[in-house]
PDB file of N, CA and C in Angstrom:
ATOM      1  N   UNK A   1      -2.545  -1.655  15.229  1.00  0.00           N
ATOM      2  CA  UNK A   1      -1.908  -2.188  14.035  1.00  0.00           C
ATOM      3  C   UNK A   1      -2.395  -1.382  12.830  1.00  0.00           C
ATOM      4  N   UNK A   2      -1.338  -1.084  11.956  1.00  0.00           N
ATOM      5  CA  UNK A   2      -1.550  -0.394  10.522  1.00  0.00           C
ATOM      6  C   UNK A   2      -2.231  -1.445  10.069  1.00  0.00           C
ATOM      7  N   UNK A   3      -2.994  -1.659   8.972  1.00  0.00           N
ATOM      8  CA  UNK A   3      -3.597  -2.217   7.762  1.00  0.00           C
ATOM      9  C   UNK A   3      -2.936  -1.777   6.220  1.00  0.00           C
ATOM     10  N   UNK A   4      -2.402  -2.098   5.715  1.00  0.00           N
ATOM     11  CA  UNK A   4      -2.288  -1.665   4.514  1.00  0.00           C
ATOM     12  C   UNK A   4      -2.796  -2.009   3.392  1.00  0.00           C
ATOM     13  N   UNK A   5      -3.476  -1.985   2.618  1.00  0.00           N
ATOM     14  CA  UNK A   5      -4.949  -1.814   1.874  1.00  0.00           C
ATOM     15  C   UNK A   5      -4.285  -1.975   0.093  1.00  0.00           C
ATOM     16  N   UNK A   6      -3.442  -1.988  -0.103  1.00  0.00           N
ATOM     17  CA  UNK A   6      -2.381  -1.385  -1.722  1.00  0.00           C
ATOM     18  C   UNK A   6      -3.099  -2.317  -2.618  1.00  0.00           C
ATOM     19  N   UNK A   7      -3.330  -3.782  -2.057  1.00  0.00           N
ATOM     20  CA  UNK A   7      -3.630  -4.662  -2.904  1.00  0.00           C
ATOM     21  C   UNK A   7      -4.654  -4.512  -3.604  1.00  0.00           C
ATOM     22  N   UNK A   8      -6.361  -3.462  -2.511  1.00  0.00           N
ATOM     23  CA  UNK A   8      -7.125  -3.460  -2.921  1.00  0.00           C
ATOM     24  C   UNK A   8      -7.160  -2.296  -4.076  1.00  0.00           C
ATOM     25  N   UNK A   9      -6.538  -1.437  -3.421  1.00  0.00           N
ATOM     26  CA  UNK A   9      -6.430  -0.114  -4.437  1.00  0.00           C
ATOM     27  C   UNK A   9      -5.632  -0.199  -5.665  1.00  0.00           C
ATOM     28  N   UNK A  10      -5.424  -1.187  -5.730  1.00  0.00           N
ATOM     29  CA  UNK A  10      -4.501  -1.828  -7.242  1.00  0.00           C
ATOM     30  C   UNK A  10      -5.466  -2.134  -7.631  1.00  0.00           C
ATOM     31  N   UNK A  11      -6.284  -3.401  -7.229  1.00  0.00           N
ATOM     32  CA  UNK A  11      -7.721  -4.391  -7.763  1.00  0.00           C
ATOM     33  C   UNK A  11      -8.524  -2.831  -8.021  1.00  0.00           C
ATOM     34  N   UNK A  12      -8.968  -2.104  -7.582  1.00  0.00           N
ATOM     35  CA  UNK A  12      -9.992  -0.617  -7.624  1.00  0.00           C
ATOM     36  C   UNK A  12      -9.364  -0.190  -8.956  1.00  0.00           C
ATOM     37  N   UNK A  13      -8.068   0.156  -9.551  1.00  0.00           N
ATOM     38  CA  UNK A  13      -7.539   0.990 -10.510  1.00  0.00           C
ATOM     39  C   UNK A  13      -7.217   0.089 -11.408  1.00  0.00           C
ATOM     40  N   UNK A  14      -7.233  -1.286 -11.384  1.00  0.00           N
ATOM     41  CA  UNK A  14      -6.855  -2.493 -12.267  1.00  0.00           C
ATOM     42  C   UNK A  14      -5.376  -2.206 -12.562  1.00  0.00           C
ATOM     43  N   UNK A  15      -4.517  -2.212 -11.288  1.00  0.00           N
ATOM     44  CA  UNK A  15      -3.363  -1.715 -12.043  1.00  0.00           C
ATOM     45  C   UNK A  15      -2.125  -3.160 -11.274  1.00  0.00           C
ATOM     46  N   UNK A  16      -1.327  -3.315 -12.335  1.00  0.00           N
ATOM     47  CA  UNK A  16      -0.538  -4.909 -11.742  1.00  0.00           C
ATOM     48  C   UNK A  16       0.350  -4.187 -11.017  1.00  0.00           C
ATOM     49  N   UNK A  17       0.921  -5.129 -10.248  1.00  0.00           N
ATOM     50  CA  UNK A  17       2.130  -4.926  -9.708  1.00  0.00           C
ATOM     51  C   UNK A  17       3.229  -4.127 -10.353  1.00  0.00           C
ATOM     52  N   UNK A  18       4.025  -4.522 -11.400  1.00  0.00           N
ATOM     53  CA  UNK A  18       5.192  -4.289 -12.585  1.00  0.00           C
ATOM     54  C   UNK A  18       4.438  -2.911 -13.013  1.00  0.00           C
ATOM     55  N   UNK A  19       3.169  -2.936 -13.102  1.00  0.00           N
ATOM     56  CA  UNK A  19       3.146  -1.229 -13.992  1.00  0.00           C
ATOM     57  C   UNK A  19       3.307  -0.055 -12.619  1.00  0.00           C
ATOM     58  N   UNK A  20       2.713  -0.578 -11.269  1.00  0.00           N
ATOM     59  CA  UNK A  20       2.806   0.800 -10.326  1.00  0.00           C
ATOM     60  C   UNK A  20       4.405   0.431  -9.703  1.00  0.00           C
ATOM     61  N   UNK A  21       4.544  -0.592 -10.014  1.00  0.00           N
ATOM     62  CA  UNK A  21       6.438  -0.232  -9.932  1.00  0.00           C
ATOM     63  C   UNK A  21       7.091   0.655 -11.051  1.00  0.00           C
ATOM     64  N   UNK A  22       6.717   0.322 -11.714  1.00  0.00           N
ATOM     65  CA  UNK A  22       7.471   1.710 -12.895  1.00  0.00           C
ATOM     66  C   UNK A  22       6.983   2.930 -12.603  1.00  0.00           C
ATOM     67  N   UNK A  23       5.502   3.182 -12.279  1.00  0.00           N
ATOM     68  CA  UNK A  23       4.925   4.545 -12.132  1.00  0.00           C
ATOM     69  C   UNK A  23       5.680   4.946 -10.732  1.00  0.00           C
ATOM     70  N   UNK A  24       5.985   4.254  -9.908  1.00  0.00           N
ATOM     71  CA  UNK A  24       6.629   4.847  -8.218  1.00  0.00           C
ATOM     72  C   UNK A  24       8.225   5.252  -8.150  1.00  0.00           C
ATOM     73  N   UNK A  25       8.842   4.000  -9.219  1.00  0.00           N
ATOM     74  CA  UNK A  25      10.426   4.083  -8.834  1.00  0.00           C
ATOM     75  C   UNK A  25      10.484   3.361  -8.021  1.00  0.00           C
ATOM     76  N   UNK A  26       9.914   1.896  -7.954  1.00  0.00           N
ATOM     77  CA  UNK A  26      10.071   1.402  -6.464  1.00  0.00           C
ATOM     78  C   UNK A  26      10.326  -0.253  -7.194  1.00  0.00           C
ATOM     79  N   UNK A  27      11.160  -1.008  -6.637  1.00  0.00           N
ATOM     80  CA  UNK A  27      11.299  -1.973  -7.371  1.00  0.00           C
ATOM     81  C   UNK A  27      10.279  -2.888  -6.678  1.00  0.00           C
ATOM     82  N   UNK A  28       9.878  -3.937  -7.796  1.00  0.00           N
ATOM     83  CA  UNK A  28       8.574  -4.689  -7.509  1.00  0.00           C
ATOM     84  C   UNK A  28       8.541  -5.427  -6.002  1.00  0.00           C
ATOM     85  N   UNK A  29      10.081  -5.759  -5.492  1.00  0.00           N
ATOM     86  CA  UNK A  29       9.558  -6.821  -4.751  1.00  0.00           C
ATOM     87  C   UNK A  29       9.836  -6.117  -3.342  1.00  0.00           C
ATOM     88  N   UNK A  30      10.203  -4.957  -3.688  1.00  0.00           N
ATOM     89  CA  UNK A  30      10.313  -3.578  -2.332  1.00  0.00           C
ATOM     90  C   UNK A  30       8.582  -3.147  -1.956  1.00  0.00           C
ATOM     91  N   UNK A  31       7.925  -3.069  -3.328  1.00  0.00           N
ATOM     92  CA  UNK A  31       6.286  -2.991  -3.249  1.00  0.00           C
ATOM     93  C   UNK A  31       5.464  -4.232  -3.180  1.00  0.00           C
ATOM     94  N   UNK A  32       6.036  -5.323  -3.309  1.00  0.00           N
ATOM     95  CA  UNK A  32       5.354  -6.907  -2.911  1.00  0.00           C
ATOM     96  C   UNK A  32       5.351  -6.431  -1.640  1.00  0.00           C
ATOM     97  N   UNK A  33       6.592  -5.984  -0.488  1.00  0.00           N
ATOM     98  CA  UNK A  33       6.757  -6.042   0.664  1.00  0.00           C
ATOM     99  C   UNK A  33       5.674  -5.498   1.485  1.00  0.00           C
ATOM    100  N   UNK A  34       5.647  -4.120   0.685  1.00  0.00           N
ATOM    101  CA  UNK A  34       4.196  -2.841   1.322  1.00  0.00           C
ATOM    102  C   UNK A  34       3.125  -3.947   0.924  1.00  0.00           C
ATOM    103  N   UNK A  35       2.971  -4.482   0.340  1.00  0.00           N
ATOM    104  CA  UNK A  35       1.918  -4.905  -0.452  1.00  0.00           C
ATOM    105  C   UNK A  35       1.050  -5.953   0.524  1.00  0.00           C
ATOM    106  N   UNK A  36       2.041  -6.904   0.959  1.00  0.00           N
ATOM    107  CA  UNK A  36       1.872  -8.185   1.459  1.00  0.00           C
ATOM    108  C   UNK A  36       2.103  -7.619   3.379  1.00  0.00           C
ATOM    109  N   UNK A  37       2.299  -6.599   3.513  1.00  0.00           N
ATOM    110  CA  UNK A  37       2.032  -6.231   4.699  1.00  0.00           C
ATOM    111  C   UNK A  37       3.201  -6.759   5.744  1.00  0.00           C
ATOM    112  N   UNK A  38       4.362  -6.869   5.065  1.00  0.00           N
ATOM    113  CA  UNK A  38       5.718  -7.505   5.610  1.00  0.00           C
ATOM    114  C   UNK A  38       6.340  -5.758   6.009  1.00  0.00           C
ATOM    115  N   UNK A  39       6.185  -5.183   5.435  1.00  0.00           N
ATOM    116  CA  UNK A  39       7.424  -3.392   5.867  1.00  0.00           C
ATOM    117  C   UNK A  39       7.295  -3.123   7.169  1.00  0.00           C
ATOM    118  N   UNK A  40       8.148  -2.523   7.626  1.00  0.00           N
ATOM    119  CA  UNK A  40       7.852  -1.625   8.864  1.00  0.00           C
ATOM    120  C   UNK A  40       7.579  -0.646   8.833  1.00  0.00           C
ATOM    121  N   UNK A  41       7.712   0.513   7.858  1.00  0.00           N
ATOM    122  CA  UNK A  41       7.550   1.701   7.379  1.00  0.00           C
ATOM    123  C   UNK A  41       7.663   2.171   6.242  1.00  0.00           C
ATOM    124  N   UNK A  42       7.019   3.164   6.173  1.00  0.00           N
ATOM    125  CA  UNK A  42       6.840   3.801   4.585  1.00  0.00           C
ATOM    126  C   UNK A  42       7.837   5.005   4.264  1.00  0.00           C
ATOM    127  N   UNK A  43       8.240   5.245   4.058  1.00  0.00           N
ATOM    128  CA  UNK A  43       8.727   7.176   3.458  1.00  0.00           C
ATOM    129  C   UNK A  43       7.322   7.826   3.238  1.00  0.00           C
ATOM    130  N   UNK A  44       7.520   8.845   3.459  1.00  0.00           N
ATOM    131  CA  UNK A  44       6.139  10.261   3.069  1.00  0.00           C
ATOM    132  C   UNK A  44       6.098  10.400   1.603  1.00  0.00           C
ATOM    133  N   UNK A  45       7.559  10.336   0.725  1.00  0.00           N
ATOM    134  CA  UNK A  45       7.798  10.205  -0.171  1.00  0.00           C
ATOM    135  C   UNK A  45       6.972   9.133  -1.220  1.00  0.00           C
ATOM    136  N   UNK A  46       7.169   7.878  -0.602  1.00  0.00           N
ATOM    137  CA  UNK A  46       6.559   6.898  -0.961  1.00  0.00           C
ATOM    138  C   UNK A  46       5.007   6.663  -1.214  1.00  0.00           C
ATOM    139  N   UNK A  47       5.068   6.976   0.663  1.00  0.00           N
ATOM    140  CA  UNK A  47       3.297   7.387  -0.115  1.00  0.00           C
ATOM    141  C   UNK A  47       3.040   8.537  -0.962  1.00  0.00           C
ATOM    142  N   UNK A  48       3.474   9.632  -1.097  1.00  0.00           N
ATOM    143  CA  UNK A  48       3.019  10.180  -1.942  1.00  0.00           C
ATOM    144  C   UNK A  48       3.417   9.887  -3.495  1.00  0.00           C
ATOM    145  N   UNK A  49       4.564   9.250  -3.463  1.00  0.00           N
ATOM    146  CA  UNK A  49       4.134   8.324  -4.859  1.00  0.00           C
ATOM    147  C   UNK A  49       2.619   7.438  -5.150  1.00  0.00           C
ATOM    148  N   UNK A  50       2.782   6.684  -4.268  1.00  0.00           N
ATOM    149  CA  UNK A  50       1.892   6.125  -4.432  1.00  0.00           C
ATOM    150  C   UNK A  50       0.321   6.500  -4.598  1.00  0.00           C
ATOM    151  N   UNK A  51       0.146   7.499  -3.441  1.00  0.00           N
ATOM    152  CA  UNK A  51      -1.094   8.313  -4.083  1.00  0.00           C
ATOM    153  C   UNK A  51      -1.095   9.019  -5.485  1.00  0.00           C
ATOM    154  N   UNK A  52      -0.180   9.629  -5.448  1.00  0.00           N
ATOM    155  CA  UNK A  52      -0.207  10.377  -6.967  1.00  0.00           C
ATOM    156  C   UNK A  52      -0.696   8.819  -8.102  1.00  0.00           C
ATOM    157  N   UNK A  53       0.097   7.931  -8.004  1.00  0.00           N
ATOM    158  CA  UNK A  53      -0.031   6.690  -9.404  1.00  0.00           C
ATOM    159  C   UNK A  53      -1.525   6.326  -9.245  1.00  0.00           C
ATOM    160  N   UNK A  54      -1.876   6.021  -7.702  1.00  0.00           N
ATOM    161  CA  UNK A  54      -3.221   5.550  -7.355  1.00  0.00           C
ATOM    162  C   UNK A  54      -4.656   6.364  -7.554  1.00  0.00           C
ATOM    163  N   UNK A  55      -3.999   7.768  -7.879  1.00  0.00           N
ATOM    164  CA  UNK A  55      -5.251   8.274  -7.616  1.00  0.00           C
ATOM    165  C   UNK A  55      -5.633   8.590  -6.525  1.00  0.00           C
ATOM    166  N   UNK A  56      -5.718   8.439  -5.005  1.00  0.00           N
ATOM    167  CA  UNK A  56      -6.047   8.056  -3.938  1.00  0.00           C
ATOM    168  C   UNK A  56      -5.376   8.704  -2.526  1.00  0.00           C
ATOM    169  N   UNK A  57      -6.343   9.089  -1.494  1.00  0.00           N
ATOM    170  CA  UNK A  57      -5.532   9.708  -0.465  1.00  0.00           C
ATOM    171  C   UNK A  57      -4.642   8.396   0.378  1.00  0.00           C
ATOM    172  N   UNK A  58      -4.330   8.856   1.248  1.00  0.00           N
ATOM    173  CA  UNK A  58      -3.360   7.953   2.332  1.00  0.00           C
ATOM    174  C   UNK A  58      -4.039   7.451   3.135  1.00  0.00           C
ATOM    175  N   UNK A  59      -5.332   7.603   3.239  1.00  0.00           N
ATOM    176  CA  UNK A  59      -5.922   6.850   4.164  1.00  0.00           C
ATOM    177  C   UNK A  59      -6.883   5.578   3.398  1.00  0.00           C
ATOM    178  N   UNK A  60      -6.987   6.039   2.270  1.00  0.00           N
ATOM    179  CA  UNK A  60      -7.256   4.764   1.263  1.00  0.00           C
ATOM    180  C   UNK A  60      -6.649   3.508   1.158  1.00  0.00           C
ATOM    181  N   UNK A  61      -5.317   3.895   1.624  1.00  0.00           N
ATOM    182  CA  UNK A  61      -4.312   2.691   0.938  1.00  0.00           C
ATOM    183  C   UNK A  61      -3.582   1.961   2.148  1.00  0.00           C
ATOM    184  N   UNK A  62      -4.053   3.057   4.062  1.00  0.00           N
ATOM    185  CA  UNK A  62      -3.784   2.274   5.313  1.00  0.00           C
ATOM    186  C   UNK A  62      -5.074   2.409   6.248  1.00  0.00           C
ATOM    187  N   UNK A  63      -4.968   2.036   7.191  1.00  0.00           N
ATOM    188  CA  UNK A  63      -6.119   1.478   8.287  1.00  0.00           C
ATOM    189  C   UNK A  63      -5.464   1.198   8.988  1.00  0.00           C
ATOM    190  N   UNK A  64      -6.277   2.039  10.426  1.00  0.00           N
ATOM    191  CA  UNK A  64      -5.802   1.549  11.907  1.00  0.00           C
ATOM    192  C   UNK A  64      -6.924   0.134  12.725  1.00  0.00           C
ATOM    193  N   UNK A  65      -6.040  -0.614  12.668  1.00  0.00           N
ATOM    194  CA  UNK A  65      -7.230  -1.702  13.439  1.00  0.00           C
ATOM    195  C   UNK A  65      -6.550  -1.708  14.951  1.00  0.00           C
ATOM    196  N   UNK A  66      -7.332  -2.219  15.915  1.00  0.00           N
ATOM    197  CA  UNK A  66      -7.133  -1.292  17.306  1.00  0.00           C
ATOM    198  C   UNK A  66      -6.984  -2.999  17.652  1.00  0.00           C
ATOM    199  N   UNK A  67      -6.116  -3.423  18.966  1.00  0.00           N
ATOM    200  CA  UNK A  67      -5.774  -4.899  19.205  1.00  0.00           C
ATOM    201  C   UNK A  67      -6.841  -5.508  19.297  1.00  0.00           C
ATOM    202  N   UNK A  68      -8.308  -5.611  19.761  1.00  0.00           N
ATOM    203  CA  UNK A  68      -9.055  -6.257  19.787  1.00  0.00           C
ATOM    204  C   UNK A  68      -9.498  -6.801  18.630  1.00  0.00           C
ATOM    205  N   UNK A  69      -9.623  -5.449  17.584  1.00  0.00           N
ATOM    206  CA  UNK A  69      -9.900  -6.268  16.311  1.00  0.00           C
ATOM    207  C   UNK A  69      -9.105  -6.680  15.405  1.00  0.00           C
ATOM    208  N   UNK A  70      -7.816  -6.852  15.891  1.00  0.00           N
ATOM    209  CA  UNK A  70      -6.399  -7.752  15.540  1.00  0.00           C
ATOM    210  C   UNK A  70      -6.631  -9.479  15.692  1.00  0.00           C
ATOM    211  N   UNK A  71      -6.740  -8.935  16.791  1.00  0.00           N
ATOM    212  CA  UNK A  71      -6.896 -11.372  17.501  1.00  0.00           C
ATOM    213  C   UNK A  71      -8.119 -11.483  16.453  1.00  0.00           C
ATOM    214  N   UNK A  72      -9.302 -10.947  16.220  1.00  0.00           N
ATOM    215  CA  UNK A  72     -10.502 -11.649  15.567  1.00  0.00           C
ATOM    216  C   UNK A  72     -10.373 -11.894  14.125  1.00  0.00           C
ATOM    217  N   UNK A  73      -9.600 -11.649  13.803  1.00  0.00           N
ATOM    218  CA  UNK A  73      -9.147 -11.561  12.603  1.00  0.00           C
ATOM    219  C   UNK A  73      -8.330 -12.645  12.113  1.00  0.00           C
TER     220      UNK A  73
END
């Protein structure tokens, strides 16, 4: 399973929702989606929006958790 991490790297850069939607081109509740860990996939595009606004590589903002440490969770 991916992890996707956006929320924290928002909380890290103090940045809201509504402002890294304007900085991406991505409408807010398309990035609630990444956010809240509902998407199935990203664009390359995307993330690299997103790194560029964040500051931050791509592995900052996902995580592989392997099934075992899925159920404990």
């Amino acid at each position: 399973m991916i992890r996707i991490n956006l929320d924290v790297m928002m909380a890290k850069r103090k940045m809201s929702l509504n402002k890294l939607s304007e900085l991406v081109d991505i409408t807010p509740a398309n990035l609630s989606i990444l956010k809240n860990e509902k998407g199935k996939a990203i664009r390359f595009t995307t993330l690299d929006a997103l790194c560029q606004a964040l500051d931050c590589q791509p592995g900052d903002l996902m995580e592989y958790i392997d099934g075992e440490s899925q159920h404990s969770t």
